[in-house]
Protein backbone atom coordinates (compact mmCIF):
# COMPACT_ATOMS: atom_id res chain seq x y z
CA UNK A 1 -45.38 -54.22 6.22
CA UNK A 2 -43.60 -57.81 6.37
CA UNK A 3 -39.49 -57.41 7.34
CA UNK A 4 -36.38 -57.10 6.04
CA UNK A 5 -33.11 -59.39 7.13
CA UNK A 6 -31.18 -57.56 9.58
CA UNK A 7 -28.38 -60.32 10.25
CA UNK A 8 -27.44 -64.02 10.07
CA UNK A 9 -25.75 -66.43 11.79
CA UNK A 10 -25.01 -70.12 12.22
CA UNK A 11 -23.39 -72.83 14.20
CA UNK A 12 -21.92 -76.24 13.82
CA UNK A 13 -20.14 -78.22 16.15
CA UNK A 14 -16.67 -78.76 15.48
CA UNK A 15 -16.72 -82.81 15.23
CA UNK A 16 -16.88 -83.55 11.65
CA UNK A 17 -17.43 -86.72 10.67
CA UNK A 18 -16.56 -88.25 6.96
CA UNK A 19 -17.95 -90.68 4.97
CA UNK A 20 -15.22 -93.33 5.52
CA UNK A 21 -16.14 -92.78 9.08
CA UNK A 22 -19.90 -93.83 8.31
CA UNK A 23 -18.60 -96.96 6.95
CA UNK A 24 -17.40 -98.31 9.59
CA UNK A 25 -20.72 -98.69 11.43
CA UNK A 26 -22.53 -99.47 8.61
CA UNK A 27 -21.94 -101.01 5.14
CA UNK A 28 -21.80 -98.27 2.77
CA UNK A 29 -18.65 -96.50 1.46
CA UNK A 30 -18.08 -93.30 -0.07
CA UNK A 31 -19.01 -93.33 -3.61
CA UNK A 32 -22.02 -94.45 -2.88
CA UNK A 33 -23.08 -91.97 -0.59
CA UNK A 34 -21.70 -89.48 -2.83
CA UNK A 35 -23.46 -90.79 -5.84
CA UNK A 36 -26.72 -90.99 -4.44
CA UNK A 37 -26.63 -88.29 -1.61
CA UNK A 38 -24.08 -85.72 -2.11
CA UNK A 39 -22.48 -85.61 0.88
CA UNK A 40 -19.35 -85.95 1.90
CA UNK A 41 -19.07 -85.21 5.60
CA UNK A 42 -21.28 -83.99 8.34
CA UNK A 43 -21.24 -82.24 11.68
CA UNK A 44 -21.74 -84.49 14.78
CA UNK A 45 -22.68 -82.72 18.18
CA UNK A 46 -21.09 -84.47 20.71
CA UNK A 47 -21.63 -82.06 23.98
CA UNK A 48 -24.13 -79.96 22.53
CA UNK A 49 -28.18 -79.74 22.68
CA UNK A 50 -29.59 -78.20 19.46
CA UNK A 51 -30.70 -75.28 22.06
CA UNK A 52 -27.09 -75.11 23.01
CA UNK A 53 -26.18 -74.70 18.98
CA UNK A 54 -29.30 -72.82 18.07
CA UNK A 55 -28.49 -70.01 21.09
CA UNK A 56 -24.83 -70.31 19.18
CA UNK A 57 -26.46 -69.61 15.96
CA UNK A 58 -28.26 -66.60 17.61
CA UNK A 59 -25.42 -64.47 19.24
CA UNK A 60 -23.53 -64.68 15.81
CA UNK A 61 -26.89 -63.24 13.80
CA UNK A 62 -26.74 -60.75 16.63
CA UNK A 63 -23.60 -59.87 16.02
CA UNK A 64 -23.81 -59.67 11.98
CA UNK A 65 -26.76 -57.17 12.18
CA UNK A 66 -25.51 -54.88 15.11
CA UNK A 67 -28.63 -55.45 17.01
CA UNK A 68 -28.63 -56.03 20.77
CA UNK A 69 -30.15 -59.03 22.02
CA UNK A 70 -31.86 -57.01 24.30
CA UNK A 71 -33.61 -55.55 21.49
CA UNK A 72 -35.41 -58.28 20.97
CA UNK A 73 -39.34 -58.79 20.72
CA UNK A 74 -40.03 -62.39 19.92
CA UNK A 75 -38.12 -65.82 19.00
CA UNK A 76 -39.74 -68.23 16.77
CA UNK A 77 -37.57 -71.44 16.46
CA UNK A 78 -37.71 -74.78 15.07
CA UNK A 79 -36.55 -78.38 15.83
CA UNK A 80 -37.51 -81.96 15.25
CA UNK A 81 -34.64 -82.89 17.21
CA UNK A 82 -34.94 -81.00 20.90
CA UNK A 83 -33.88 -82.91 23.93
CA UNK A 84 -37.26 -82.04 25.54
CA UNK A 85 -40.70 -81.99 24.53
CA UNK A 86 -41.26 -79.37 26.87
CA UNK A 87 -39.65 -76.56 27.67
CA UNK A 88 -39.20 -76.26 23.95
CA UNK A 89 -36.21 -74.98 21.90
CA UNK A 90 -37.27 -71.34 22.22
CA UNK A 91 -37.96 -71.54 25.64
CA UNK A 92 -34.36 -72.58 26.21
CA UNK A 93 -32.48 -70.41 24.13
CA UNK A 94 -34.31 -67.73 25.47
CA UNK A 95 -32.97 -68.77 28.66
CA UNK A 96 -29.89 -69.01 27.44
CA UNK A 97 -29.79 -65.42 25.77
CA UNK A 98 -30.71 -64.56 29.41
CA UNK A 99 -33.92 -62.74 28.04
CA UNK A 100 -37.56 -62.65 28.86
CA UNK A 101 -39.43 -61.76 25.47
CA UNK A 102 -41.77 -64.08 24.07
CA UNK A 103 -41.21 -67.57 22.45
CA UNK A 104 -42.54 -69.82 20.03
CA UNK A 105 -41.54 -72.89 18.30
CA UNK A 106 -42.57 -74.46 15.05
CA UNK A 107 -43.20 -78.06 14.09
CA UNK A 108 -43.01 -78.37 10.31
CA UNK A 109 -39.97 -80.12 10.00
CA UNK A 110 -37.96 -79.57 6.78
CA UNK A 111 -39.81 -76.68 5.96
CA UNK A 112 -40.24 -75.21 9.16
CA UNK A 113 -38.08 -72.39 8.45
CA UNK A 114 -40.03 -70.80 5.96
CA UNK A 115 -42.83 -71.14 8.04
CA UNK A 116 -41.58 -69.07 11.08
CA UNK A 117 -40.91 -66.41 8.41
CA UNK A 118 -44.41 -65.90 7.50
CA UNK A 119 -45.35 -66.21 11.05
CA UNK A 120 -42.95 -63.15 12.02
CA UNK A 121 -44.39 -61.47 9.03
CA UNK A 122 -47.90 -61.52 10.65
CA UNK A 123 -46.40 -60.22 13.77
CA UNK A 124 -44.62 -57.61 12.20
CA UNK A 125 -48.07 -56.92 9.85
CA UNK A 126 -49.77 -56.15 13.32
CA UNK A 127 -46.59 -53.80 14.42
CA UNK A 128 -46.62 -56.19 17.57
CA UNK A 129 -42.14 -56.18 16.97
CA UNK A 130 -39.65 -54.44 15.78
CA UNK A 131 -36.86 -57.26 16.13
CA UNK A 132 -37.43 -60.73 15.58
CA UNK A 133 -34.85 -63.73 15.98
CA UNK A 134 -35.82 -66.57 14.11
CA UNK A 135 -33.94 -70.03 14.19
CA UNK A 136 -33.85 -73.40 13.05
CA UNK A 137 -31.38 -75.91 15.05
CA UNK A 138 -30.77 -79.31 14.86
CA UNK A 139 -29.03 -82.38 16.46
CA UNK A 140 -30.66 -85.03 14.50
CA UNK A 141 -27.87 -87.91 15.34
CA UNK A 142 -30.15 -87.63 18.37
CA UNK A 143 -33.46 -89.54 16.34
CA UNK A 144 -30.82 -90.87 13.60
CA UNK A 145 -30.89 -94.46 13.34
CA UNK A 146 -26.74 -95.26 13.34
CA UNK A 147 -27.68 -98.75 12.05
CA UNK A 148 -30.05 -97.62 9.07
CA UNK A 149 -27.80 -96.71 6.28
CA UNK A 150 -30.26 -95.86 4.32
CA UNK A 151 -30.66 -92.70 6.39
CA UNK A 152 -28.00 -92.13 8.86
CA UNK A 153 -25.36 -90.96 5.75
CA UNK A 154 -28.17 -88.23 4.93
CA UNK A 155 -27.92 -86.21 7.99
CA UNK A 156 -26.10 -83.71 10.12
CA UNK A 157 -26.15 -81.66 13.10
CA UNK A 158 -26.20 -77.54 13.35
CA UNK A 159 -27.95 -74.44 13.82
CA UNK A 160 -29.23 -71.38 11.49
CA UNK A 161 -30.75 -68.26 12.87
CA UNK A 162 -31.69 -64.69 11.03
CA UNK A 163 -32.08 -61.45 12.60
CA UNK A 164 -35.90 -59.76 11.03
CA UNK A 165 -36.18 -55.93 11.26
CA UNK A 166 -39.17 -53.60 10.04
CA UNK A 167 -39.13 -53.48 5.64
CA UNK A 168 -41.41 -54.80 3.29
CA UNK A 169 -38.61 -57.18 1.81
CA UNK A 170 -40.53 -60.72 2.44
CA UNK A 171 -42.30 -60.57 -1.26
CA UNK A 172 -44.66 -63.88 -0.72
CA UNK A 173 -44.80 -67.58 0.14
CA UNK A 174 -46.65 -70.29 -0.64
CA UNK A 175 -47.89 -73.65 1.94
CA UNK A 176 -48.68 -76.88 0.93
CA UNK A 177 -49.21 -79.78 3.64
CA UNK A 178 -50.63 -83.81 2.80
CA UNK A 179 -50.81 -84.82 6.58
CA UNK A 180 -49.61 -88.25 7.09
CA UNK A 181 -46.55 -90.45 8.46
CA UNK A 182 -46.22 -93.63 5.35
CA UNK A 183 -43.41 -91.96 3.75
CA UNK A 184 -41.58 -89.85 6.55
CA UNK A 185 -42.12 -90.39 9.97
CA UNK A 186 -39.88 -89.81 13.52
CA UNK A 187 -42.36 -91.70 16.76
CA UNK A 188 -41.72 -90.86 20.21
CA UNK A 189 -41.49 -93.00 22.14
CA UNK A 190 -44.82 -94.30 23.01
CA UNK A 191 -44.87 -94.19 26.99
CA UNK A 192 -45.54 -97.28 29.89
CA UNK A 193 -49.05 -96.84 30.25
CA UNK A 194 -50.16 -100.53 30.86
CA UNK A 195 -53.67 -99.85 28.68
CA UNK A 196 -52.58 -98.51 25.53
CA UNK A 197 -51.72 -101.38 23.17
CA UNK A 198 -50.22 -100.06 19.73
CA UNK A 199 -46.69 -101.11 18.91
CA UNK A 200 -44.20 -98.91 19.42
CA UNK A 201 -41.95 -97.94 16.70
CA UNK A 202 -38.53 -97.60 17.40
CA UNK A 203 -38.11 -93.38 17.74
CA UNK A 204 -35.93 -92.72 14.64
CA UNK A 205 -35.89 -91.25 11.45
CA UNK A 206 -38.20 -93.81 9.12
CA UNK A 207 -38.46 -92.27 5.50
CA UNK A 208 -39.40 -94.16 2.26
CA UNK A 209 -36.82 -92.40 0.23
CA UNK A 210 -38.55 -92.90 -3.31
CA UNK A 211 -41.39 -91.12 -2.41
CA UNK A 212 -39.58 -88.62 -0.38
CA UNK A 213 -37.28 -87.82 -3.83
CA UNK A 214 -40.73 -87.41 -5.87
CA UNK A 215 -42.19 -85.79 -3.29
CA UNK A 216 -39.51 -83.21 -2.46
CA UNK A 217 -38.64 -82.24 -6.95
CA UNK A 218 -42.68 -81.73 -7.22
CA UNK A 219 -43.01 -79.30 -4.38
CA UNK A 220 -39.92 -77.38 -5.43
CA UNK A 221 -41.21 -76.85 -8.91
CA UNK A 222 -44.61 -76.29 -8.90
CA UNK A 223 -44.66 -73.90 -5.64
CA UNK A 224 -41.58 -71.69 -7.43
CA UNK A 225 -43.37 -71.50 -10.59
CA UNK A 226 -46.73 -70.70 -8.91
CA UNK A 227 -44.57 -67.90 -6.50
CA UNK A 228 -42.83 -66.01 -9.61
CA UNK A 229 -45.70 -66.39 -11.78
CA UNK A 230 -48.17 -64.96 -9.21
CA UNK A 231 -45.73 -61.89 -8.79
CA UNK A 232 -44.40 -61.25 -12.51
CA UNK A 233 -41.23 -62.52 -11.95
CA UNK A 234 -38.95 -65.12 -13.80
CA UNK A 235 -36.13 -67.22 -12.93
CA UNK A 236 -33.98 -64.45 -14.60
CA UNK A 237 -35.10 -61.99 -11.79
CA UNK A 238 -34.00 -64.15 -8.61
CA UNK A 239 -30.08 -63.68 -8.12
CA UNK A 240 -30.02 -67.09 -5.88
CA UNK A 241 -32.62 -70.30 -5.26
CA UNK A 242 -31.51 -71.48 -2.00
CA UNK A 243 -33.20 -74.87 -1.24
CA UNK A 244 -33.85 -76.85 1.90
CA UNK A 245 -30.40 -79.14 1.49
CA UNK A 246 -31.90 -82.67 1.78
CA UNK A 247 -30.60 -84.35 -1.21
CA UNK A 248 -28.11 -83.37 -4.07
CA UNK A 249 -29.55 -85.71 -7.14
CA UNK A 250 -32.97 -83.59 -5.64
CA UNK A 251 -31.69 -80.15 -6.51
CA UNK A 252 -30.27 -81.16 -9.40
CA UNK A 253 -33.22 -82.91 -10.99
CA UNK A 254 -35.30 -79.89 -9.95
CA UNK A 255 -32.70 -77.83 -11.97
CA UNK A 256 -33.60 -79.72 -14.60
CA UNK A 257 -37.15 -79.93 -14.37
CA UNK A 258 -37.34 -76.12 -14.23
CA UNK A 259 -34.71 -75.52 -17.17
CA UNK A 260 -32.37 -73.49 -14.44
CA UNK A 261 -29.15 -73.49 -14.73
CA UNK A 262 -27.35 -75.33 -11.46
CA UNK A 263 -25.16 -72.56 -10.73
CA UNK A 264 -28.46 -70.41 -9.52
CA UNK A 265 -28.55 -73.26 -6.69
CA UNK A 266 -26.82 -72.86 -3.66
CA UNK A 267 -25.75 -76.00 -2.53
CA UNK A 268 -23.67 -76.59 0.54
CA UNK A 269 -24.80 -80.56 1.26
CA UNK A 270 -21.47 -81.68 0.51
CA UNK A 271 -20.30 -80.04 3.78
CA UNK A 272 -22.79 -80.01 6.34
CA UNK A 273 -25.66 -82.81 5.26
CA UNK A 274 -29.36 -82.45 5.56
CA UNK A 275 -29.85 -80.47 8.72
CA UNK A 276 -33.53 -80.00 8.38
CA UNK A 277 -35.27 -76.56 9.65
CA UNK A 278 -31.27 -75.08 9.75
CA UNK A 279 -30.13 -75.90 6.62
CA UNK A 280 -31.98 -72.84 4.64
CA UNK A 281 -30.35 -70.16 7.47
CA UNK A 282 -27.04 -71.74 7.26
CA UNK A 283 -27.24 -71.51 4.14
CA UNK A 284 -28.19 -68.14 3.94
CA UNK A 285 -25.60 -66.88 6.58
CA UNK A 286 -22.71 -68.48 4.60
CA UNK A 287 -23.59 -66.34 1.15
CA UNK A 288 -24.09 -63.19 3.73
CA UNK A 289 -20.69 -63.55 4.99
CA UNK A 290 -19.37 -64.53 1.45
CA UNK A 291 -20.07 -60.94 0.13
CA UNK A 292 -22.44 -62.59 -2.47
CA UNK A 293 -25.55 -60.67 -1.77
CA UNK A 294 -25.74 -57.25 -2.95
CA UNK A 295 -28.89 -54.85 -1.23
CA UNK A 296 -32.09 -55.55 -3.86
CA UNK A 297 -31.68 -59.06 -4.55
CA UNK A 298 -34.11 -62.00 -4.79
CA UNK A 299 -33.55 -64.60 -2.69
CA UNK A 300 -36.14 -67.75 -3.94
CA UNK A 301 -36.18 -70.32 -0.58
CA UNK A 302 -38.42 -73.65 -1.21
CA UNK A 303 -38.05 -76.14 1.43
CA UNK A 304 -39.87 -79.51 1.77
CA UNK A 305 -39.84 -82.46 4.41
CA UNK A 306 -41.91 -84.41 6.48
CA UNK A 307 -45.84 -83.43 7.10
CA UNK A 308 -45.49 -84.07 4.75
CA UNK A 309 -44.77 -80.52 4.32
CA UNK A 310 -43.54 -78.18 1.76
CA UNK A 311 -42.95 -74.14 1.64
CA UNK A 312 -41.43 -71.21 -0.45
CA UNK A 313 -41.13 -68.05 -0.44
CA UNK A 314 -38.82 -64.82 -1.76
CA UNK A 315 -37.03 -62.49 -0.15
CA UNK A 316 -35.61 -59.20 -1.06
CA UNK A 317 -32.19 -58.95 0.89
């Protein structure tokens, strides 16, 4: 037994902000963010913790799959972007649902996601749930440097959440981490204890995007061609890829790479930016709620980020 998708939901705040807005705190314009990023605009909390969007995100998954929240057994979540170290996301959207089940969060950033599905698949394996909630929220123009504009047009803020019941519908995944912070990295903030004597780093977003780009097209063809080979399947067979949304010329050299046609890729980074752990549920709520998944399909979700970390993994909706 694994699960089968219930529901979906998502949130973004309302303030949108456009690329002629970015260039006016930094010197870029909107070609080339366009040309090099693919985004056009991005939502920008400006009242809202990513527990406050990712509890958002929740009641409208809720809602989509007819399930009470009082039904639920566990919430996994994931953020890289919390306003507190501790109590964590989960913790305080569980709060904010006004439940008492129990909570977990996540910490694989990008990719993180993927990886709370296959940890409420081991929970459902052990029949320890029947209904799972599992989110990934974001308010990353928290740890967003607004002076960097080599990263600050990249990102955006919102929230993605999915609703698991009992099925067998999660097919397989596949994990790959190379632990390290030279290419992506986000430091606290190192503390005020007078004997520790490292540097501290301002506590932003710090990615070499080079390596990130060659990093991120390698993970998403080698783990998709090692997931449909390893269960007889071909690109033919999955109805949608939908990737982590971190870069357009990414997805697009991957469609290459992989001799799939673009139009398999759901992209939506135009609109909403990279928004890390939600950008795979957002994604997945706005096909849900577009009428473009029929019962049976195969769903093909590879994420990658920092870890560095990568995932994938296919679902039958």
């Amino acid at each position: 037994m694994s699960f089968s998708i219930l529901g979906t939901g998502m949130y973004v705040p309302p303030k949108v902000v456009t690329n002629d807005d970015i260039s006016k705190l930094v010197d870029t314009n909107d070609e080339w963010i366009v040309q090099r990023v693919g985004v056009k605009q991005r939502h920008i909390s400006t009242n809202e913790t990513a527990a406050d969007m990712g509890t958002k995100a929740a009641l409208a998954a809720l809602e989509n799959s007819g399930v009470k929240k009082e039904e639920i057994d566990l919430i996994l979540a994931a953020s890289v972007s919390g306003e507190s170290i501790s109590p964590s996301v989960s913790c305080m959207i569980q709060n904010k649902l006004g439940l008492s089940c129990m909570t977990m969060d996540i910490n694989a950033a990008c990719s993180a996601f993927v990886f709370l599905l296959e940890t409420a698949a081991g929970f459902f394996a052990r029949k320890k749930v029947k209904k799972v909630l599992v989110i990934g929220t974001e308010r990353l123009s928290r740890i967003v440097d607004w002076e960097d504009r080599g990263t600050c047009v990249i990102f955006g803020d919102g929230a993605g959440a999915v609703v698991l019941g009992e099925g067998d519908n999660y097919l397989d995944a596949v994990f790959h981490v190379q632990g390290g912070d030279n290419v992506i990295d986000i430091p606290q903030f190192i503390g005020k204890s007078p004997f520790f004597e490292l540097e501290q780093k301002k506590p932003y977003i710090h990615m070499r995007g080079q390596d990130t780009f060659k990093f991120a097209v390698n993970a998403i063809c080698k783990e998709s061609k090692y997931l449909l080979k390893q269960n007889n399947l071909t690109f033919d067979d999955i109805k949608y890829v939908v990737p982590h949304q971190a870069n357009q010329r990414i997805i697009d050299f991957a469609s290459v790479m992989l001799k799939v046609p673009k139009e398999k890729f759901y992209v939506n980074i135009d609109r909403f930016g990279n928004t890390s752990s939600a950008s795979i549920p957002i994604a997945l709520d706005e096909l849900n709620r577009q009428g473009k998944l029929e019962k049976g399909d195969l769903l093909l979700l590879p994420a990658f980020g920092g870890g560095l970390a990568s995932a994938a993994c296919i679902v039958r909706w």
